[in-house]
PDB file of N, CA and C in Angstrom:
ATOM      1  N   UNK A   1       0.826  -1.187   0.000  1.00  0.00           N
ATOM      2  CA  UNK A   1       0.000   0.000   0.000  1.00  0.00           C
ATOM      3  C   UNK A   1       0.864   1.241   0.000  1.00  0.00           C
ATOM      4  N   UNK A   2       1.723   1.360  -1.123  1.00  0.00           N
ATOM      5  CA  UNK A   2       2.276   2.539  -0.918  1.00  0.00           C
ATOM      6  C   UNK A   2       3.605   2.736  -0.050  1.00  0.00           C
ATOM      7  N   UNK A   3       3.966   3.681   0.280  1.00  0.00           N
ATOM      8  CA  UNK A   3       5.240   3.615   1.264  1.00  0.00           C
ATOM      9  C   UNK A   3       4.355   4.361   1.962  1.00  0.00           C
ATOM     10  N   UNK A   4       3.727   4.110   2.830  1.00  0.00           N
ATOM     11  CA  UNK A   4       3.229   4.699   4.411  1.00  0.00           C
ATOM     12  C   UNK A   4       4.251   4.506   5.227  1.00  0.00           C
ATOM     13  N   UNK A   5       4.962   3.317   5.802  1.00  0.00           N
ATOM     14  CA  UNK A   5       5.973   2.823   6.670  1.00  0.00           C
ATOM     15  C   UNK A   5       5.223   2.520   7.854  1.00  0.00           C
ATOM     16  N   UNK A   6       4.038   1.796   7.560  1.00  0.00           N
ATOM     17  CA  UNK A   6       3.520   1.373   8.981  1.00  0.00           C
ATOM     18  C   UNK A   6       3.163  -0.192   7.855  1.00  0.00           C
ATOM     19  N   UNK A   7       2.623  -1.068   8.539  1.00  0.00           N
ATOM     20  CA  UNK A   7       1.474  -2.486   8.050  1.00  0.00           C
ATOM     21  C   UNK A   7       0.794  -2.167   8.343  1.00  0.00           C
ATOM     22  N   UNK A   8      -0.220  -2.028   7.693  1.00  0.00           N
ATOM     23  CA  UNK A   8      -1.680  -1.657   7.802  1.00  0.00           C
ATOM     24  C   UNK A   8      -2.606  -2.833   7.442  1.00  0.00           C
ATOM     25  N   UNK A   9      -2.121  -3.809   7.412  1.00  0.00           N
ATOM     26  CA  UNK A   9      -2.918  -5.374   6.996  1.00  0.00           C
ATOM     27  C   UNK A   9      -3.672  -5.338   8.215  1.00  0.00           C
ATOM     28  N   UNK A  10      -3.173  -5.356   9.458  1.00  0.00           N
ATOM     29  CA  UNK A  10      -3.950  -5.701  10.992  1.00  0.00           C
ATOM     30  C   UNK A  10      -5.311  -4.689  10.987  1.00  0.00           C
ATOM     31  N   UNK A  11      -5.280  -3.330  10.466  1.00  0.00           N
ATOM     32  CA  UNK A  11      -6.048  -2.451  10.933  1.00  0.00           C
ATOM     33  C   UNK A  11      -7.299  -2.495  10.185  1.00  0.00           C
ATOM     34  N   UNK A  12      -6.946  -3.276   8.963  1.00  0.00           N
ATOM     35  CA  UNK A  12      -7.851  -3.665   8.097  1.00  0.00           C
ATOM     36  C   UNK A  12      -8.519  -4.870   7.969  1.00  0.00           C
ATOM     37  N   UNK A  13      -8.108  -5.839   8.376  1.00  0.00           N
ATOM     38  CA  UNK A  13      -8.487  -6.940   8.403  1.00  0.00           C
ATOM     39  C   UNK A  13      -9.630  -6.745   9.866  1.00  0.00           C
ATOM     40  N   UNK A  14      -9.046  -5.838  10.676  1.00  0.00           N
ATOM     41  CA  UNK A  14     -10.232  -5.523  11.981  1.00  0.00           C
ATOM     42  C   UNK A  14     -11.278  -4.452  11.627  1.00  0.00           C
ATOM     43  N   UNK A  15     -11.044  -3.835  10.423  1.00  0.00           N
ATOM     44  CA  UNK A  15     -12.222  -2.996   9.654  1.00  0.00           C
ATOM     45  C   UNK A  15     -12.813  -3.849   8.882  1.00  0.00           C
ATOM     46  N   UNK A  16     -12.616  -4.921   8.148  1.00  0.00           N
ATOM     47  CA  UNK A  16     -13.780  -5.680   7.472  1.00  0.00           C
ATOM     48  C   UNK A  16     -14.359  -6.315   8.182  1.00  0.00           C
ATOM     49  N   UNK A  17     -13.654  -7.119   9.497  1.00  0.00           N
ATOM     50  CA  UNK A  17     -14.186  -7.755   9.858  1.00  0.00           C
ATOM     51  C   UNK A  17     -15.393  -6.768  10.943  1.00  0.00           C
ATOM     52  N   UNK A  18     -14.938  -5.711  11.676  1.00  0.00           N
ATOM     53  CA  UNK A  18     -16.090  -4.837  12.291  1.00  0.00           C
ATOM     54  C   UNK A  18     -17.696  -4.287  11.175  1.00  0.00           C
ATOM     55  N   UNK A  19     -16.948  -4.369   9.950  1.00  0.00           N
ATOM     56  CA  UNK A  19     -18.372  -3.970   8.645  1.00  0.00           C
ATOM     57  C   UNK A  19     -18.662  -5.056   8.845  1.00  0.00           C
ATOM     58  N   UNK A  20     -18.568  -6.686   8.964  1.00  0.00           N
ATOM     59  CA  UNK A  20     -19.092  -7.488   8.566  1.00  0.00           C
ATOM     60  C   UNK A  20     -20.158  -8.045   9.339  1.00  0.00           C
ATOM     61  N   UNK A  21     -19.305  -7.806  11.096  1.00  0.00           N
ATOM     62  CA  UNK A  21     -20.185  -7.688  12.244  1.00  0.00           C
ATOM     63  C   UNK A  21     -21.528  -7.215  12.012  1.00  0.00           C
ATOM     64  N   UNK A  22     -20.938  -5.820  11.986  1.00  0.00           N
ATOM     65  CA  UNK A  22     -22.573  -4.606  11.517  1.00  0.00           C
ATOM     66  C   UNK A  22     -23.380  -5.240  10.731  1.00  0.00           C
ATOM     67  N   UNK A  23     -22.770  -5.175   9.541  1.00  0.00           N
ATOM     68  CA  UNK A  23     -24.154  -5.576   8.373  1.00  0.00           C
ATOM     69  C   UNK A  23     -24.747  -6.859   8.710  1.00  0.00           C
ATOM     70  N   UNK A  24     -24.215  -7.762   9.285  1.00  0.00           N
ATOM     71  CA  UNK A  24     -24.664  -9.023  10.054  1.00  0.00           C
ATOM     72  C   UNK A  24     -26.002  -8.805  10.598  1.00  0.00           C
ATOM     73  N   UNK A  25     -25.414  -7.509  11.281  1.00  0.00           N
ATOM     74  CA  UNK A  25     -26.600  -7.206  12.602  1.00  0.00           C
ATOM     75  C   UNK A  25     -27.615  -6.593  11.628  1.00  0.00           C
ATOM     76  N   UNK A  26     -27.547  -5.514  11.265  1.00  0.00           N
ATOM     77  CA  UNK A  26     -28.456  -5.319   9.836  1.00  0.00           C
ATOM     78  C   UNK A  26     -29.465  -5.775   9.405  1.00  0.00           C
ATOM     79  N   UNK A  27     -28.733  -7.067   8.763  1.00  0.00           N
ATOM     80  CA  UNK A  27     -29.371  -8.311   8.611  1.00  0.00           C
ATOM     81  C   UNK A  27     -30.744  -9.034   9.424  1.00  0.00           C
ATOM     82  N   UNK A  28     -29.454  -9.030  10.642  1.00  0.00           N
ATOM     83  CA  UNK A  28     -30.560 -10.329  11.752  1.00  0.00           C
ATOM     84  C   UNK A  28     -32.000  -9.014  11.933  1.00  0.00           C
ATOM     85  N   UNK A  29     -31.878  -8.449  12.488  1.00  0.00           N
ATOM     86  CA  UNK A  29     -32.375  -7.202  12.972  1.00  0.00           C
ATOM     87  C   UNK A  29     -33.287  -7.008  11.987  1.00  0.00           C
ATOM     88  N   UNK A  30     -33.414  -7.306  10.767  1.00  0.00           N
ATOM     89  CA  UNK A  30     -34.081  -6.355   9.770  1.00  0.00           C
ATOM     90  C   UNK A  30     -34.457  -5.106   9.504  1.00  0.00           C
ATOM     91  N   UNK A  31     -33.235  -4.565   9.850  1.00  0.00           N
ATOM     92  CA  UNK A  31     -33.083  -3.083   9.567  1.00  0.00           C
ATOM     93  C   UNK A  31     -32.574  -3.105   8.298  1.00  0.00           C
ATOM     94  N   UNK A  32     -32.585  -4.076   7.546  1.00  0.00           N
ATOM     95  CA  UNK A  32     -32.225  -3.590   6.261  1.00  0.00           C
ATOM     96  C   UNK A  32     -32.339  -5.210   5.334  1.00  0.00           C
ATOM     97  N   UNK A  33     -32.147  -4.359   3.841  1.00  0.00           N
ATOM     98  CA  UNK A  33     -32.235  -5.819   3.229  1.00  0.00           C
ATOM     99  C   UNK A  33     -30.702  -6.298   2.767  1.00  0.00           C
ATOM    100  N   UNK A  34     -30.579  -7.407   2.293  1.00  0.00           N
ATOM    101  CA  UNK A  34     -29.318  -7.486   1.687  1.00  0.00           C
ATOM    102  C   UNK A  34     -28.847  -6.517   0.901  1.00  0.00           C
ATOM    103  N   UNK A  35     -29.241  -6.291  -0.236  1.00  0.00           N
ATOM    104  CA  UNK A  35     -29.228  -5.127  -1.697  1.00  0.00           C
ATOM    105  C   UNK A  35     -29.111  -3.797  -0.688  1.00  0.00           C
ATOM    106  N   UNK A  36     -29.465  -3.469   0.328  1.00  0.00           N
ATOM    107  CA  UNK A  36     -29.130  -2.059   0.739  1.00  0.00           C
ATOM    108  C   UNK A  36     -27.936  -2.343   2.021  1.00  0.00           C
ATOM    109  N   UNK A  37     -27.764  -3.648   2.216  1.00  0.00           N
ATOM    110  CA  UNK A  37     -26.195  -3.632   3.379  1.00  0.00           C
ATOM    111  C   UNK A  37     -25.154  -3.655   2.259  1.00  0.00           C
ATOM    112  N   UNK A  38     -25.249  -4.237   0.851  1.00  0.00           N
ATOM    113  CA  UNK A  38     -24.622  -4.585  -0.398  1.00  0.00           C
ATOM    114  C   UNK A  38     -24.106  -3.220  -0.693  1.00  0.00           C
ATOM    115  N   UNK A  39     -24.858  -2.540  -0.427  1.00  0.00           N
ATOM    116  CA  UNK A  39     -25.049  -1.532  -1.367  1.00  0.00           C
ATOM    117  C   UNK A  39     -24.318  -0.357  -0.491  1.00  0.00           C
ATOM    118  N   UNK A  40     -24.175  -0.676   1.086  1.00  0.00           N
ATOM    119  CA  UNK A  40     -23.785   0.875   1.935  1.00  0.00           C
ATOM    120  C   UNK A  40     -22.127   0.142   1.555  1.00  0.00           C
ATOM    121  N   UNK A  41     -21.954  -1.214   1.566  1.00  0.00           N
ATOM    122  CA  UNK A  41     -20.171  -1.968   1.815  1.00  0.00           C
ATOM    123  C   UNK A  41     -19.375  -1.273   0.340  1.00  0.00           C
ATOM    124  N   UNK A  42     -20.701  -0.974  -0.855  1.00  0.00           N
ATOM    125  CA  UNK A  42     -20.099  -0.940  -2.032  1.00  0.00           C
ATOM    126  C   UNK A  42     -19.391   0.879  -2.059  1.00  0.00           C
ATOM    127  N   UNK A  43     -21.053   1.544  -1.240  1.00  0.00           N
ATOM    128  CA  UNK A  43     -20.649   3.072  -1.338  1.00  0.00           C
ATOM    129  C   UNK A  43     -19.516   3.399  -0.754  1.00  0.00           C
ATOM    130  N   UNK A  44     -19.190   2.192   0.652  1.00  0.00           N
ATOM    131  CA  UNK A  44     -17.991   3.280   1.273  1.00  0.00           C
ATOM    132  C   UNK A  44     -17.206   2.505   0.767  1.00  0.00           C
ATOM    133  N   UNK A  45     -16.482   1.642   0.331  1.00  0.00           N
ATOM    134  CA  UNK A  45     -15.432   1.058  -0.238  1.00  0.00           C
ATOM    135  C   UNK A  45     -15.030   2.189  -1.454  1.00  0.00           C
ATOM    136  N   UNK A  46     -15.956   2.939  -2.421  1.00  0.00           N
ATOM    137  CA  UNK A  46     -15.720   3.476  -3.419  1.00  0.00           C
ATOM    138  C   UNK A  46     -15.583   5.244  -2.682  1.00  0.00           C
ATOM    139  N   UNK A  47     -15.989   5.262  -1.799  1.00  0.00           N
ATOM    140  CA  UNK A  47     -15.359   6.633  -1.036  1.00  0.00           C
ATOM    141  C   UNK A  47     -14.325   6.469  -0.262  1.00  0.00           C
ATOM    142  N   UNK A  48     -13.765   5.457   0.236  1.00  0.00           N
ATOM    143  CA  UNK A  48     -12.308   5.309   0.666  1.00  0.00           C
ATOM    144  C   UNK A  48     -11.415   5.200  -0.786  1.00  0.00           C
ATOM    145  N   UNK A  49     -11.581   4.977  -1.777  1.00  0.00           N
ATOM    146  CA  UNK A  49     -10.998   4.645  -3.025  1.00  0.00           C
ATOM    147  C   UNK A  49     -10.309   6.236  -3.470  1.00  0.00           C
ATOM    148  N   UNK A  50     -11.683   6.676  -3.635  1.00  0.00           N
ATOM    149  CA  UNK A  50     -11.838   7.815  -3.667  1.00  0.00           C
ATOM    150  C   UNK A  50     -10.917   9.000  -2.990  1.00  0.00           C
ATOM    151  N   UNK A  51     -11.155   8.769  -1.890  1.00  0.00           N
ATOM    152  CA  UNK A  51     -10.391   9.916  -0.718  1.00  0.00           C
ATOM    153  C   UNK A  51      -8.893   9.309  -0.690  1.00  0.00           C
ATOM    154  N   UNK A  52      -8.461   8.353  -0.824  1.00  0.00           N
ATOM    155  CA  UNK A  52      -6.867   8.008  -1.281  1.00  0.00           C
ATOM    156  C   UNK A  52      -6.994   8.129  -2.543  1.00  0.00           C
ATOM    157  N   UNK A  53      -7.902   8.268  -3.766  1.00  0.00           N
ATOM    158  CA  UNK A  53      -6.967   8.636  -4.682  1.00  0.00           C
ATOM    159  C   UNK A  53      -6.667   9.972  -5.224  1.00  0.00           C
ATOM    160  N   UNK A  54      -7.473  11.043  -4.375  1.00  0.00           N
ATOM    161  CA  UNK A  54      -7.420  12.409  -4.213  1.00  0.00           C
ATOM    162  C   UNK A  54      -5.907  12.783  -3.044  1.00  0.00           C
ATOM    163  N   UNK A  55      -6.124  12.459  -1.897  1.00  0.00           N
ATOM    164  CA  UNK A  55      -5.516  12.433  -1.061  1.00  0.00           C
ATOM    165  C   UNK A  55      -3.912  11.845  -1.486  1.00  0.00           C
ATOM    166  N   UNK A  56      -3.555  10.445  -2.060  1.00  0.00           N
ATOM    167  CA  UNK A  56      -2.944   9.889  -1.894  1.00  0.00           C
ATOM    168  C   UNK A  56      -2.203  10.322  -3.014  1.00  0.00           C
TER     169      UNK A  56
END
């Protein structure tokens, strides 16, 4: 990922796995349907994309 000079594998692997938690709950809960937990994992994945490739 760049020359940051840190590993950032750990911090991420505990951010998918905390989205995955959530939308889980989402899920059970029926606060939402699949197509719209699908759909919030897709928006922010493409706004972190986004903000590093402005940023970065």
């Amino acid at each position: 990922m760049g020359d940051m000079g840190m590993n950032v594998s750990l911090p991420l692997a505990g951010a998918v796995l905390l989205a995955g938690i959530a939308g889980t709950s989402r899920l059970v809960l029926d606060a939402h349907t699949p197509r719209e937990v699908w759909s919030g994992f897709i928006v922010g994945i493409l706004a972190q994309v986004g903000a590093y490739w402005i940023v970065g």
